[in-house]
PDB file of N, CA and C in Angstrom:
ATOM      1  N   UNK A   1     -17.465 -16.214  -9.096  1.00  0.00           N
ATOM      2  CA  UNK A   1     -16.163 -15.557  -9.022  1.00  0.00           C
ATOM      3  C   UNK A   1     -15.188 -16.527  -8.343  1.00  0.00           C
ATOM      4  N   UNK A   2     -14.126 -16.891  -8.832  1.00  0.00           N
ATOM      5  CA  UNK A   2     -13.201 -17.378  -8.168  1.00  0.00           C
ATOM      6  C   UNK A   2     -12.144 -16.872  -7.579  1.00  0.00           C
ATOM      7  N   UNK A   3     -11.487 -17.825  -7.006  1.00  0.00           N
ATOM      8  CA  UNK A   3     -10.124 -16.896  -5.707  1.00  0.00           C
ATOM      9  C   UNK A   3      -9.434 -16.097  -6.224  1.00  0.00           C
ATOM     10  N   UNK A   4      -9.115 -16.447  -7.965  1.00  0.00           N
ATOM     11  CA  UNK A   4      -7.955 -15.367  -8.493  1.00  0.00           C
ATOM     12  C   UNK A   4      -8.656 -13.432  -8.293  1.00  0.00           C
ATOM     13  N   UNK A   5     -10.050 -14.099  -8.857  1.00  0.00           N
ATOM     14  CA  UNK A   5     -10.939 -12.725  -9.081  1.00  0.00           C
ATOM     15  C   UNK A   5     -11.273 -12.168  -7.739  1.00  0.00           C
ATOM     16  N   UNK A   6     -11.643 -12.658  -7.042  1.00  0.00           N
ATOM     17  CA  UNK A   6     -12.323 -12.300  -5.540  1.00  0.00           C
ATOM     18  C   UNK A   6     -10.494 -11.652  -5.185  1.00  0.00           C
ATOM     19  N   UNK A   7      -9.499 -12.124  -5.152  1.00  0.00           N
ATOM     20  CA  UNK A   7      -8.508 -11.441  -4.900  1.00  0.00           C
ATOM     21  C   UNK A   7      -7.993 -10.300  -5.944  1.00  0.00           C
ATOM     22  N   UNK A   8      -8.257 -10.300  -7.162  1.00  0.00           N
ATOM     23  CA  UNK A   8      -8.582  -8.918  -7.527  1.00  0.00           C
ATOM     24  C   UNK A   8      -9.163  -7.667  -7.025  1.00  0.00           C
ATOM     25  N   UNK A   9     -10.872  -8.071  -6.758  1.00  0.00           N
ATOM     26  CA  UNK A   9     -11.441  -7.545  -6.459  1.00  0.00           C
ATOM     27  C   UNK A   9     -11.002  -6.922  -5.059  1.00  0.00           C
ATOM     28  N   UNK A  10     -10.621  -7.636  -4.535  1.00  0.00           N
ATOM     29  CA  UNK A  10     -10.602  -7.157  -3.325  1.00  0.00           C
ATOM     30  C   UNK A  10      -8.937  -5.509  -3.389  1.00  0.00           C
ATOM     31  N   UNK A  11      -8.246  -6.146  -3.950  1.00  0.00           N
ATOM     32  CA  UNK A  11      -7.249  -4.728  -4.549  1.00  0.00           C
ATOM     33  C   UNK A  11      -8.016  -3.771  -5.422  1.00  0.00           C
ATOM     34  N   UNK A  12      -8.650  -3.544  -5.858  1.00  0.00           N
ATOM     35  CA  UNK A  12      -9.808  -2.964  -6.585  1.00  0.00           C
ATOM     36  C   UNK A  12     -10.291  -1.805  -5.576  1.00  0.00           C
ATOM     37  N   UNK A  13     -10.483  -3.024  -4.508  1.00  0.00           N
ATOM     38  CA  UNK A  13     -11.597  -1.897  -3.654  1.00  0.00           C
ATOM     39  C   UNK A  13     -10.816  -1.109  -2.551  1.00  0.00           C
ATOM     40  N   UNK A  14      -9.262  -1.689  -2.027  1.00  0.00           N
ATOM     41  CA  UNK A  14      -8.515  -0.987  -1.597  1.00  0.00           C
ATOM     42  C   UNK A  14      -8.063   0.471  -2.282  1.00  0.00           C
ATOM     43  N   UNK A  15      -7.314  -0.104  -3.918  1.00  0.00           N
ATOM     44  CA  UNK A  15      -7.322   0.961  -4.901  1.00  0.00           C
ATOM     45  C   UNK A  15      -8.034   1.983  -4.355  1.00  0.00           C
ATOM     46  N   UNK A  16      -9.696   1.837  -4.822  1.00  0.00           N
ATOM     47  CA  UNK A  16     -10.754   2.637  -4.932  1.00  0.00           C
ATOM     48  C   UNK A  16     -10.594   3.866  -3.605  1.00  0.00           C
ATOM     49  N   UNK A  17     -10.323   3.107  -2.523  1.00  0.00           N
ATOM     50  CA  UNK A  17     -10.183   3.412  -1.203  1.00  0.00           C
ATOM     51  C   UNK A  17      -9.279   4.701  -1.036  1.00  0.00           C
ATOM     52  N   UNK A  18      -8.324   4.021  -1.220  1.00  0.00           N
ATOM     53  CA  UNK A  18      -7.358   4.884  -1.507  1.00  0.00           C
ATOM     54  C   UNK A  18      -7.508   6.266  -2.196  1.00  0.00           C
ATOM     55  N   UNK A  19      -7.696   5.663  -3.428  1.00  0.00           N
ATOM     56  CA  UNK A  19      -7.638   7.294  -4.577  1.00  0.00           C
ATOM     57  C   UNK A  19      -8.555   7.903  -3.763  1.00  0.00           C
ATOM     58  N   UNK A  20      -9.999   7.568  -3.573  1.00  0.00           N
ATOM     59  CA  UNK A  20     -11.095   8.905  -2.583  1.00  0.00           C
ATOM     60  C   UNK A  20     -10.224   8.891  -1.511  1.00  0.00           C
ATOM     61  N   UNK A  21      -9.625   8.696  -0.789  1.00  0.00           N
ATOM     62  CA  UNK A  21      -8.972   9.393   0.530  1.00  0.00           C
ATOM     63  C   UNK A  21      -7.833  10.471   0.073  1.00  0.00           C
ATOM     64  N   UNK A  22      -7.227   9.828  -0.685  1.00  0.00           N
ATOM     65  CA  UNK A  22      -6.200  11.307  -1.832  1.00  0.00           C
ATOM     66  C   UNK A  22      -6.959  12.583  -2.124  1.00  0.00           C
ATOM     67  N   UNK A  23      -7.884  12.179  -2.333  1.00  0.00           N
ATOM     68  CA  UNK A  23      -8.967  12.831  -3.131  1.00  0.00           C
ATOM     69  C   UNK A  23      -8.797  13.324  -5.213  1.00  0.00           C
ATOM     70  N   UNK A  24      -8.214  11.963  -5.573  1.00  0.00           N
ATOM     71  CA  UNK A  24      -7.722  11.665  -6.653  1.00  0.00           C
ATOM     72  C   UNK A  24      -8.956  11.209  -8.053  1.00  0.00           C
ATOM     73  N   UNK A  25      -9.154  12.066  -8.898  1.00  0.00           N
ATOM     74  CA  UNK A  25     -10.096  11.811  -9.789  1.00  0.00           C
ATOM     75  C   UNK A  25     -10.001   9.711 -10.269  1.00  0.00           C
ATOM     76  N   UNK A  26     -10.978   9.813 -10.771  1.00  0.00           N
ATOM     77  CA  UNK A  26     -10.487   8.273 -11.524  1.00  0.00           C
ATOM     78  C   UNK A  26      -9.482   8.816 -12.532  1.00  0.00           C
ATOM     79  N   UNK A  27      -9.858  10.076 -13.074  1.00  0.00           N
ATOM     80  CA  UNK A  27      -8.724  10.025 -14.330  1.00  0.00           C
ATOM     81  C   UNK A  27      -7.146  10.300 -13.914  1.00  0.00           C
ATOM     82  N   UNK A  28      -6.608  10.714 -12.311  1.00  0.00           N
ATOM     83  CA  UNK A  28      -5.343  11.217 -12.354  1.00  0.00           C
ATOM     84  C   UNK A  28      -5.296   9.703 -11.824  1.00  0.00           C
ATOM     85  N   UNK A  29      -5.945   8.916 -10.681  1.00  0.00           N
ATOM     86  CA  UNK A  29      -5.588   7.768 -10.752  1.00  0.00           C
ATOM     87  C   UNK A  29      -4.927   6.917 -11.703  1.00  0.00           C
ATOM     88  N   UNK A  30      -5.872   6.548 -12.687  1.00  0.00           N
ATOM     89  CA  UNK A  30      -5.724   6.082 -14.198  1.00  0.00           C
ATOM     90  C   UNK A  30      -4.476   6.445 -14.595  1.00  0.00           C
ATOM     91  N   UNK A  31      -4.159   7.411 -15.187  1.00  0.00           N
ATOM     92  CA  UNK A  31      -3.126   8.106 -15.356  1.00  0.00           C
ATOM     93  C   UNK A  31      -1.922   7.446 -14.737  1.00  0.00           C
ATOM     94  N   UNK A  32      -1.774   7.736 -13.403  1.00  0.00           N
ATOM     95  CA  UNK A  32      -0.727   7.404 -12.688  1.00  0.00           C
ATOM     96  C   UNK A  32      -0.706   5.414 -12.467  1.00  0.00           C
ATOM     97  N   UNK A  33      -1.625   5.139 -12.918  1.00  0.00           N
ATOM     98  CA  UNK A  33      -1.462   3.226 -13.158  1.00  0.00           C
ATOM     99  C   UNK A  33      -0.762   2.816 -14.528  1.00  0.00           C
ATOM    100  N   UNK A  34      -1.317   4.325 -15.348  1.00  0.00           N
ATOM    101  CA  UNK A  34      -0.908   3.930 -16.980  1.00  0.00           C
ATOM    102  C   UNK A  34      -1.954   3.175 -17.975  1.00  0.00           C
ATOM    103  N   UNK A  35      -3.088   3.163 -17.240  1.00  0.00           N
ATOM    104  CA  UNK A  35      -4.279   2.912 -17.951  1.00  0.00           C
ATOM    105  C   UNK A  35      -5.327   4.337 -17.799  1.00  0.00           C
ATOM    106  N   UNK A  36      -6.124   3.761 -19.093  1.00  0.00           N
ATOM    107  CA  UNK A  36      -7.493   4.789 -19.187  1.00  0.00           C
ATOM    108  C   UNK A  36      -8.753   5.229 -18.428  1.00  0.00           C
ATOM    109  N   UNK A  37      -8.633   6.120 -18.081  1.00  0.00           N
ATOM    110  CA  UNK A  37     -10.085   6.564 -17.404  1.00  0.00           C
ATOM    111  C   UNK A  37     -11.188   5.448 -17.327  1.00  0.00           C
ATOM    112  N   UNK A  38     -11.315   4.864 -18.521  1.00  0.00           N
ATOM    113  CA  UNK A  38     -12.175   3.687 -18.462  1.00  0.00           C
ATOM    114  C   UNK A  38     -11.932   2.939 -18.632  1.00  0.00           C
ATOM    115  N   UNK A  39     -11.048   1.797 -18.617  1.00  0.00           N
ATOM    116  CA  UNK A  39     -10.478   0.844 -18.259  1.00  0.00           C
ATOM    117  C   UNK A  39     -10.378   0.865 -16.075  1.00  0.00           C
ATOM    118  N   UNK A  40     -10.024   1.991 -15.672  1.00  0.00           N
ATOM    119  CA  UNK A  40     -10.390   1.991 -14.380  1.00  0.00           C
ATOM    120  C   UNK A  40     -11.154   1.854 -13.512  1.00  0.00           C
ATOM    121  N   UNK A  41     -12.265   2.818 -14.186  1.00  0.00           N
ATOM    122  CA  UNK A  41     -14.145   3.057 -13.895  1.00  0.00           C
ATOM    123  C   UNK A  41     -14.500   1.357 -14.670  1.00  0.00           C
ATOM    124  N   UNK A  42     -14.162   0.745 -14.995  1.00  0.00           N
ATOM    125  CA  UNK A  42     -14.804  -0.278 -15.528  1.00  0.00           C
ATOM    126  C   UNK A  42     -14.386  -1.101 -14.260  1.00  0.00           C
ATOM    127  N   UNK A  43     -13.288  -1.245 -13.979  1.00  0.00           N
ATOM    128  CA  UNK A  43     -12.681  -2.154 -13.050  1.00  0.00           C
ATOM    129  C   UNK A  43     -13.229  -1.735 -11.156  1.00  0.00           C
ATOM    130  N   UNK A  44     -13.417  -0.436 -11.500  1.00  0.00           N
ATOM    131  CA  UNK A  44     -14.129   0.310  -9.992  1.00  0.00           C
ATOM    132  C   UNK A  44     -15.575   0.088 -10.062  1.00  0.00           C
ATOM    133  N   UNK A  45     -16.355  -0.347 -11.389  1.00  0.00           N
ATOM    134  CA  UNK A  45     -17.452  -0.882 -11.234  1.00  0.00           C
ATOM    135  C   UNK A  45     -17.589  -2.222 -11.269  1.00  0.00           C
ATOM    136  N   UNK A  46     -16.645  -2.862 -11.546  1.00  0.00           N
ATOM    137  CA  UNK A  46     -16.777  -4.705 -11.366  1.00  0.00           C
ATOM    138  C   UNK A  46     -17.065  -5.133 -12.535  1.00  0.00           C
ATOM    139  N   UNK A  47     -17.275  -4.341 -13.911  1.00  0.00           N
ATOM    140  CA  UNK A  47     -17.256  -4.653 -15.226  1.00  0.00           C
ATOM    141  C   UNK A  47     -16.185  -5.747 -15.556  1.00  0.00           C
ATOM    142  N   UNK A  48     -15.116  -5.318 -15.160  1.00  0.00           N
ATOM    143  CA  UNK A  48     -13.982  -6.223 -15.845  1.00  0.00           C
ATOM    144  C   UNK A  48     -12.922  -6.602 -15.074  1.00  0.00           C
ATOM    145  N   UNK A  49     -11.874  -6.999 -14.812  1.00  0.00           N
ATOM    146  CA  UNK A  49     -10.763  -7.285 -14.195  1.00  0.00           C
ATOM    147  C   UNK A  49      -9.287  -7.007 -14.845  1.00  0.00           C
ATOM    148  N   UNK A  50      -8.397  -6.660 -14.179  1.00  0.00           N
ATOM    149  CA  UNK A  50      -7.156  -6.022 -14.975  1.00  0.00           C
ATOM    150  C   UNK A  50      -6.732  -7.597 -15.030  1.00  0.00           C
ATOM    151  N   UNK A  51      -6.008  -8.126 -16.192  1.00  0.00           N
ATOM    152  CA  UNK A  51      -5.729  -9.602 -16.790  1.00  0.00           C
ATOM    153  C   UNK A  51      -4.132  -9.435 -16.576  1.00  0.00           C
ATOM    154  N   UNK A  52      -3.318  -8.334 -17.308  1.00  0.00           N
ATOM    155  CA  UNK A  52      -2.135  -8.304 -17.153  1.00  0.00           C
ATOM    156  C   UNK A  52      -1.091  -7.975 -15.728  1.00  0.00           C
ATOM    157  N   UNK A  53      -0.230  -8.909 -15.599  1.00  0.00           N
ATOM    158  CA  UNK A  53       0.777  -9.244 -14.732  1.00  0.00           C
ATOM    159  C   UNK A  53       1.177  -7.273 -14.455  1.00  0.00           C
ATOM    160  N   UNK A  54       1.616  -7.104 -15.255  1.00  0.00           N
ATOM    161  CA  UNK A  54       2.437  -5.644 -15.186  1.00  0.00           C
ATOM    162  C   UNK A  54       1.240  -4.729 -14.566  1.00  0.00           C
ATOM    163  N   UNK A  55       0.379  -4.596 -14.854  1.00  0.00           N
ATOM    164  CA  UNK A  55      -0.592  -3.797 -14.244  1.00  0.00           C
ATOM    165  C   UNK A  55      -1.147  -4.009 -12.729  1.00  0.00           C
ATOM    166  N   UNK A  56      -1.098  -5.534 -12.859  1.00  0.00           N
ATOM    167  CA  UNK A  56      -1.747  -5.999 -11.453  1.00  0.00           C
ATOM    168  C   UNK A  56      -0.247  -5.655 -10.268  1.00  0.00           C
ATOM    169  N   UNK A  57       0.925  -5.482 -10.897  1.00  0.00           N
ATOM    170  CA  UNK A  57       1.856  -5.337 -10.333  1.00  0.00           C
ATOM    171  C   UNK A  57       2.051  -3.794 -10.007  1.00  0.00           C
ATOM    172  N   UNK A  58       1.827  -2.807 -10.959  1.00  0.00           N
ATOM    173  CA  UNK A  58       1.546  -1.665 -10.573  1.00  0.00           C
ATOM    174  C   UNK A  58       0.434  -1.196  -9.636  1.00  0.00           C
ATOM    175  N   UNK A  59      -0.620  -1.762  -9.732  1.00  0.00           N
ATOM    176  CA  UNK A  59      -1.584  -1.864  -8.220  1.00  0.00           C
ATOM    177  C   UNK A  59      -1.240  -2.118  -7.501  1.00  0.00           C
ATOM    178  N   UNK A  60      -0.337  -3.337  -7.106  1.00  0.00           N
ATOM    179  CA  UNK A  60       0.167  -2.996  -5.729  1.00  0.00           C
ATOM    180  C   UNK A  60       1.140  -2.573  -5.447  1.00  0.00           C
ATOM    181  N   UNK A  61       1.945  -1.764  -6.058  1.00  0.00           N
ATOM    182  CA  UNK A  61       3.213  -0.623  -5.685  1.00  0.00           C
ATOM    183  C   UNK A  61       1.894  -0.051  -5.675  1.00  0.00           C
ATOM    184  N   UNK A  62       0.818   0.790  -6.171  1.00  0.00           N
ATOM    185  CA  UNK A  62       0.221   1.686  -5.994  1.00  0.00           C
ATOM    186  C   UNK A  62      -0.333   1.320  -4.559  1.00  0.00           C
ATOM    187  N   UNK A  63      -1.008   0.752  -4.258  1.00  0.00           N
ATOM    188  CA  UNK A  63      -1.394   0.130  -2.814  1.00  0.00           C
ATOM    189  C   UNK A  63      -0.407   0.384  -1.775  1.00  0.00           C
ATOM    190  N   UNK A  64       1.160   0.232  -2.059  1.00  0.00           N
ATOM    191  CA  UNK A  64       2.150   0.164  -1.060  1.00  0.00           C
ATOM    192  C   UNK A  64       2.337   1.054  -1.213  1.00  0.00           C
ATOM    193  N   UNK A  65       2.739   2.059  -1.606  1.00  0.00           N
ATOM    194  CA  UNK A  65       3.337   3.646  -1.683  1.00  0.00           C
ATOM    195  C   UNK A  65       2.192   4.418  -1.208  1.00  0.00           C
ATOM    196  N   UNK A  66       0.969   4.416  -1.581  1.00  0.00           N
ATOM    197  CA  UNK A  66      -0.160   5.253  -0.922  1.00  0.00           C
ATOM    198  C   UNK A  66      -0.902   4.867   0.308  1.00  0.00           C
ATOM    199  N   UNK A  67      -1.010   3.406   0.532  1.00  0.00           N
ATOM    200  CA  UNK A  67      -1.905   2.978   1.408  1.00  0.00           C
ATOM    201  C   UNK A  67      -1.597   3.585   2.814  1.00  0.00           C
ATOM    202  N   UNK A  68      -1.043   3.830   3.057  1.00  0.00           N
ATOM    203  CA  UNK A  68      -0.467   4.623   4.604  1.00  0.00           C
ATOM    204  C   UNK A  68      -0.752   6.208   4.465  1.00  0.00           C
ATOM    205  N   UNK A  69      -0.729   6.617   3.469  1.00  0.00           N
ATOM    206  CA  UNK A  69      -0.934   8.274   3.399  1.00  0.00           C
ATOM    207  C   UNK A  69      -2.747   8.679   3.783  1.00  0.00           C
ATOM    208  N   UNK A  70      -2.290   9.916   4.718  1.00  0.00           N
ATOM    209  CA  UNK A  70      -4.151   9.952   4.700  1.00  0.00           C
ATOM    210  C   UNK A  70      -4.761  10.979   4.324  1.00  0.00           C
ATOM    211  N   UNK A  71      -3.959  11.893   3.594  1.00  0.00           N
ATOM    212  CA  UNK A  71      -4.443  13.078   3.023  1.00  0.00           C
ATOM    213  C   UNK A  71      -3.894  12.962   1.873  1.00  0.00           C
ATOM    214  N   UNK A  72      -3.800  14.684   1.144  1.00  0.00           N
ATOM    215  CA  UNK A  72      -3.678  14.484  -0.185  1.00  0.00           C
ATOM    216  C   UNK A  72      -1.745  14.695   0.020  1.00  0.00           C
ATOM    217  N   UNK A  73      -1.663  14.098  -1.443  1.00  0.00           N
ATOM    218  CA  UNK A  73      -0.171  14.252  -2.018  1.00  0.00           C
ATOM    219  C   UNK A  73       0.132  15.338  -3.438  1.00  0.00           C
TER     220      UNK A  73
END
């Protein structure tokens, strides 16, 4: 794995973090990124990596807008 991926990963697992502290299915997650249930669960299992700019950019507005909240919304 290299630095680009290992720094994926590592927003991945914040993500992940996040949605269970919401208490947010993978699918309303998904949803609210604008990708598929599995395209998510693939990426929350380390199957794959999100490739596109726009998405990786919506992870972290998703990261910044939720990461401070500690219950549900």
């Amino acid at each position: 794995m290299n630095g680009a991926e290992r720094e994926i990963r590592v927003k991945i697992e914040r993500l992940r973090a996040i949605r269970k502290r919401l208490g947010w299915s993978e699918e309303v997650c998904a949803h609210r990124l604008g990708v598929t249930f599995s395209t998510l669960n693939r990426w929350e299992r380390g199957a794959s990596f999100p490739k596109s700019q726009v998405v990786l950019s919506a992870i972290d507005h998703f990261i910044t807008q939720y990461g401070h909240m500690g219950g549900r919304t």
